[in-house]
N, C-alpha and C. Protein backbone atom coordinates (compact mmCIF):
# COMPACT_ATOMS: atom_id res chain seq x y z
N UNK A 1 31.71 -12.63 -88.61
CA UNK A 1 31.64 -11.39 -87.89
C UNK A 1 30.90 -10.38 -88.77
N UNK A 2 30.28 -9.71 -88.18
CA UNK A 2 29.33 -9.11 -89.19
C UNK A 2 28.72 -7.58 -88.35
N UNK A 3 28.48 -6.66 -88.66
CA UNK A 3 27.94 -5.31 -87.70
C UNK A 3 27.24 -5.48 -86.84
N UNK A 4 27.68 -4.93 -85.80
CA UNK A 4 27.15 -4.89 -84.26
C UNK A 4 25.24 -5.62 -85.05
N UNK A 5 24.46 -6.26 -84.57
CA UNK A 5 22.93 -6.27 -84.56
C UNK A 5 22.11 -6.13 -82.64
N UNK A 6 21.11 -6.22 -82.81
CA UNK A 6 20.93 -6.24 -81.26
C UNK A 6 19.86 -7.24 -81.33
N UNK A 7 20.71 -8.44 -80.81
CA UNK A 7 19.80 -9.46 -80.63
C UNK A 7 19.07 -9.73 -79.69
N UNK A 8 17.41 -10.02 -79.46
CA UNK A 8 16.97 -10.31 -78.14
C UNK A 8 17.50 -11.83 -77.70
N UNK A 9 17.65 -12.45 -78.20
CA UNK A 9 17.93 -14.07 -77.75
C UNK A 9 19.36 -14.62 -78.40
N UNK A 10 19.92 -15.55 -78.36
CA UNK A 10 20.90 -16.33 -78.93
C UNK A 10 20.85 -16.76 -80.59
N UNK A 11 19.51 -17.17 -80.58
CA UNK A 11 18.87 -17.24 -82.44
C UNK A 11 18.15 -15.82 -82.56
N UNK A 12 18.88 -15.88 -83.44
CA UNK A 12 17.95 -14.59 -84.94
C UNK A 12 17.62 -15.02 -86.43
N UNK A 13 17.43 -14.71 -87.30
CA UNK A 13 16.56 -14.73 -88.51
C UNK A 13 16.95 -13.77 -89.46
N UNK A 14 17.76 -13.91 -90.43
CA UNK A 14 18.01 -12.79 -91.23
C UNK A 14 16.85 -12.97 -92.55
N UNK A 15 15.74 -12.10 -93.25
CA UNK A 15 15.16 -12.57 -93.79
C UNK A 15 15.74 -11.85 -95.04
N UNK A 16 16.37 -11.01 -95.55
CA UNK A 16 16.77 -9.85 -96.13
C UNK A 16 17.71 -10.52 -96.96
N UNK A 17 17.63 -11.66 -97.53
CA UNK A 17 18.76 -12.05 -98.39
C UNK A 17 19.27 -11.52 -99.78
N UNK A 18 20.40 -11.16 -99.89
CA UNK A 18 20.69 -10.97 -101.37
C UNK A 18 21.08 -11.53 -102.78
N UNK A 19 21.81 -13.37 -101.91
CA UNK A 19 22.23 -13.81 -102.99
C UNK A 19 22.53 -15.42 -102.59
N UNK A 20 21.98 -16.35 -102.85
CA UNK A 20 21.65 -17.61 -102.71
C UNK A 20 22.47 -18.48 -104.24
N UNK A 21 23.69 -19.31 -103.61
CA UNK A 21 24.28 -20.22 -104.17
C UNK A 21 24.11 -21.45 -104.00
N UNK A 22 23.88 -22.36 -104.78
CA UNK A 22 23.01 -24.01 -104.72
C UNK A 22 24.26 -24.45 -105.45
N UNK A 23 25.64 -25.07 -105.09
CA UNK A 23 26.30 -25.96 -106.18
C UNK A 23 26.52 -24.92 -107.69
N UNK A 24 25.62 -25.33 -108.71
CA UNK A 24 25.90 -24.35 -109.96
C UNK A 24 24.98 -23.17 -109.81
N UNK A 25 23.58 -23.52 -109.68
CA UNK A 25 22.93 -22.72 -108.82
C UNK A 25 23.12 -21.28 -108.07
N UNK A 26 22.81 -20.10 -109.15
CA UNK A 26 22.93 -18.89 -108.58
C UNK A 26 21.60 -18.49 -109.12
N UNK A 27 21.38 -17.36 -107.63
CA UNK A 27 19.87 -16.67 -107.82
C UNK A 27 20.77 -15.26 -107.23
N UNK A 28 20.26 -14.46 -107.51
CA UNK A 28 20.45 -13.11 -107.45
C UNK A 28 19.18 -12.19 -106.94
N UNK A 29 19.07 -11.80 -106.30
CA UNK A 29 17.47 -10.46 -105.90
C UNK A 29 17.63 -9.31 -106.14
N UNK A 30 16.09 -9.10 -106.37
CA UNK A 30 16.39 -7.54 -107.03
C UNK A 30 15.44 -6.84 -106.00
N UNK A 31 15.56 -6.26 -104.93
CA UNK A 31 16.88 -6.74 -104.71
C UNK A 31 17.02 -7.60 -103.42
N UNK A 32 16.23 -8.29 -103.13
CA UNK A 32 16.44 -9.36 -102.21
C UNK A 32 15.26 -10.32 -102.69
N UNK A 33 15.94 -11.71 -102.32
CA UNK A 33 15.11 -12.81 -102.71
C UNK A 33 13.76 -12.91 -101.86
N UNK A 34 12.66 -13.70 -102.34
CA UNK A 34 11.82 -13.72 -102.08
C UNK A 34 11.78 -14.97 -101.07
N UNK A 35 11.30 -15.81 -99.90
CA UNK A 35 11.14 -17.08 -99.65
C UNK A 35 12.50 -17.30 -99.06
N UNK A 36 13.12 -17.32 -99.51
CA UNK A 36 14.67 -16.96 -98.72
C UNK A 36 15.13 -16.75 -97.09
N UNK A 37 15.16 -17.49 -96.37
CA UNK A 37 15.47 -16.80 -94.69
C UNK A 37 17.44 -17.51 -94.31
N UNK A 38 17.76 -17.07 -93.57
CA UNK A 38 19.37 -17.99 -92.67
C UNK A 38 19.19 -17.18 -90.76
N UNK A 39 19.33 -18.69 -90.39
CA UNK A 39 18.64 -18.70 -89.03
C UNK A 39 20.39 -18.75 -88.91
N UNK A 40 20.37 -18.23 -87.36
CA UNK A 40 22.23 -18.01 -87.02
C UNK A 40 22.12 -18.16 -85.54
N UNK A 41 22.94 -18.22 -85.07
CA UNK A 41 23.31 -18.29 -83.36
C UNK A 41 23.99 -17.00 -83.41
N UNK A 42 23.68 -16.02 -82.29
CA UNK A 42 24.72 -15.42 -81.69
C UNK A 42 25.47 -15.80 -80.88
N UNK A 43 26.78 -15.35 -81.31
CA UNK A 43 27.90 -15.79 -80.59
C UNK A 43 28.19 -15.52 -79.30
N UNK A 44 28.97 -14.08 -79.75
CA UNK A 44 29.39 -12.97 -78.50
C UNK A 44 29.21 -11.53 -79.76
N UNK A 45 29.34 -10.54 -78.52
CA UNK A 45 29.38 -9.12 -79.07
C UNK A 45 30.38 -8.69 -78.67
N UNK A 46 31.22 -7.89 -79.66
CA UNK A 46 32.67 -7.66 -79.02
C UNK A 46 32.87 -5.84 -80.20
N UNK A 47 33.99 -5.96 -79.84
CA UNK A 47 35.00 -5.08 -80.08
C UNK A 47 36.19 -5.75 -81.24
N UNK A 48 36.44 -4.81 -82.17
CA UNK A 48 37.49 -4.81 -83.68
C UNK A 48 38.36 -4.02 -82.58
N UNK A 49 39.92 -4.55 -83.27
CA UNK A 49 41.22 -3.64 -82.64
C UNK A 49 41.25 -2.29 -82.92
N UNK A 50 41.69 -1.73 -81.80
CA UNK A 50 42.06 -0.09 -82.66
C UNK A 50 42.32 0.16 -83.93
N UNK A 51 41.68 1.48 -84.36
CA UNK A 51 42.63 1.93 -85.00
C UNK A 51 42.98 3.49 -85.31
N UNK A 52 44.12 3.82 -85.30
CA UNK A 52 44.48 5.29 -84.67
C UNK A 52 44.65 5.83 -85.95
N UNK A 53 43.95 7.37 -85.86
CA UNK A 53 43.74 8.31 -86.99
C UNK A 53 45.11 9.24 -86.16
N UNK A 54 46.14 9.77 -87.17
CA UNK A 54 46.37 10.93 -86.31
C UNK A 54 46.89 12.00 -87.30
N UNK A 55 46.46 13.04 -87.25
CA UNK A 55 46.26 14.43 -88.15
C UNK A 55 47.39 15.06 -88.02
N UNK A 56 48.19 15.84 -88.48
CA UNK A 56 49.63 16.21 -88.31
C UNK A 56 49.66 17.49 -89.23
N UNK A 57 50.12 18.97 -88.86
CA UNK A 57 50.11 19.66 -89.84
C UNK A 57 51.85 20.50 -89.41
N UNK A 58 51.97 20.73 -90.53
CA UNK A 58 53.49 20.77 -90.12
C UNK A 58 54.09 22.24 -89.47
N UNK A 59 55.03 22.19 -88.56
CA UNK A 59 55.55 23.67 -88.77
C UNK A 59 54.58 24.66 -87.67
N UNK A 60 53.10 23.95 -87.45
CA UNK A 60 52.30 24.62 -86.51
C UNK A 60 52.56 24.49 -85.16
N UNK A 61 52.79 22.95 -85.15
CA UNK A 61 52.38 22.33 -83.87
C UNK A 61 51.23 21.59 -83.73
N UNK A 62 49.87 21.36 -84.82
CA UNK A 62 49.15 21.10 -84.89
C UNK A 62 48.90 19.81 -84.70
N UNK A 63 48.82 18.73 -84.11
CA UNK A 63 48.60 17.57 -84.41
C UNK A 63 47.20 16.69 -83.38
N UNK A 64 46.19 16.19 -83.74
CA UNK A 64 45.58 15.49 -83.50
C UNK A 64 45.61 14.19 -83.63
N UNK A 65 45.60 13.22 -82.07
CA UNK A 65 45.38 11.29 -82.30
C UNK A 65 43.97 11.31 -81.90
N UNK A 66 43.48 10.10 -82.48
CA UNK A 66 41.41 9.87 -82.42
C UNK A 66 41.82 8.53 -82.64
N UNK A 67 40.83 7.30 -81.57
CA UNK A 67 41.39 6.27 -81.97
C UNK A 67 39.56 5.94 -82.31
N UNK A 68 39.14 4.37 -83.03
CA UNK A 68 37.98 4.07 -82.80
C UNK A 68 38.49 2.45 -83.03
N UNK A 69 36.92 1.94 -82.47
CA UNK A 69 37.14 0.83 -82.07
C UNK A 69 35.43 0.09 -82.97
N UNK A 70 35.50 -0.59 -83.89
CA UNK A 70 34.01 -0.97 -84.64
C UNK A 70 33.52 -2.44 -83.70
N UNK A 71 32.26 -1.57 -83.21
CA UNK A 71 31.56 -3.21 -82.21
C UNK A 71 30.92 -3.52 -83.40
N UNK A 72 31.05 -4.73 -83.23
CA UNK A 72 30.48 -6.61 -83.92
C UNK A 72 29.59 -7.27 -83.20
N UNK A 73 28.94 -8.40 -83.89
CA UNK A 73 28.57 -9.43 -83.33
C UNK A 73 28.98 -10.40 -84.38
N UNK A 74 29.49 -11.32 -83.84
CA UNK A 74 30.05 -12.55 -84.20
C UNK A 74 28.86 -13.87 -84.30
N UNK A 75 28.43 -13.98 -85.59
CA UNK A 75 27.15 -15.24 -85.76
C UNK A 75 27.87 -16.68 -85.92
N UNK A 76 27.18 -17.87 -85.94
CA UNK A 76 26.84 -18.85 -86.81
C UNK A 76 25.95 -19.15 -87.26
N UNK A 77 26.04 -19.24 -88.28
CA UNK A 77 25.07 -19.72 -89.41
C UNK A 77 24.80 -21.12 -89.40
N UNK A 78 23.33 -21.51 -89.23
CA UNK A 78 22.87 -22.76 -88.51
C UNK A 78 22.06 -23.40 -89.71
N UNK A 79 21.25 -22.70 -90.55
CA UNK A 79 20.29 -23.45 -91.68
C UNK A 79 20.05 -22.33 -92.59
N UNK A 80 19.95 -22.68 -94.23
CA UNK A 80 19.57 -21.51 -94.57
C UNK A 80 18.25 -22.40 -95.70
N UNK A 81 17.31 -21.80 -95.26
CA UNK A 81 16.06 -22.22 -95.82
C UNK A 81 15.46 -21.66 -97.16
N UNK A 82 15.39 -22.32 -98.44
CA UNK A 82 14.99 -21.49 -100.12
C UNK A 82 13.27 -21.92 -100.06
């Protein structure tokens, strides 16, 4: 699950990599690797559970509830090409 993206199709292409593990194999980018791509399926696009802020001040009466809700898209990760 990963931040809302707006995919035109079912496959996307992340080319923007930061950090590529091979077994012992670590590469690091400075700050993203070069040659580097991970092709993914979109899943679905959804919705994270609530979660309720609520502000309270005492003795006034003051109180504010705000709820928010963080949209996703949910990938798989299909090949990742060095």
């Amino acid at each position: 699950m990963i931040e809302k993206i707006v995919a035109k199709d079912s496959k996307t292409v992340f080319d923007e990599v930061l950090l590529l593990v091979d077994d012992e194999d670590v590469k690091v980018g400075q700050p993203f690797l070069k040659g580097v791509t991970v092709l993914a399926n979109v899943i679905e696009d959804g919705k994270a559970k609530k979660k309720l802020v609520f502000k309270y001040k005492n003795k006034t009466r003051q109180h504010k509830k705000k709820g928010h809700r963080q949209p996703y898209t949910k990938v798989q990760i299909t090949k990742i090409t060095a």
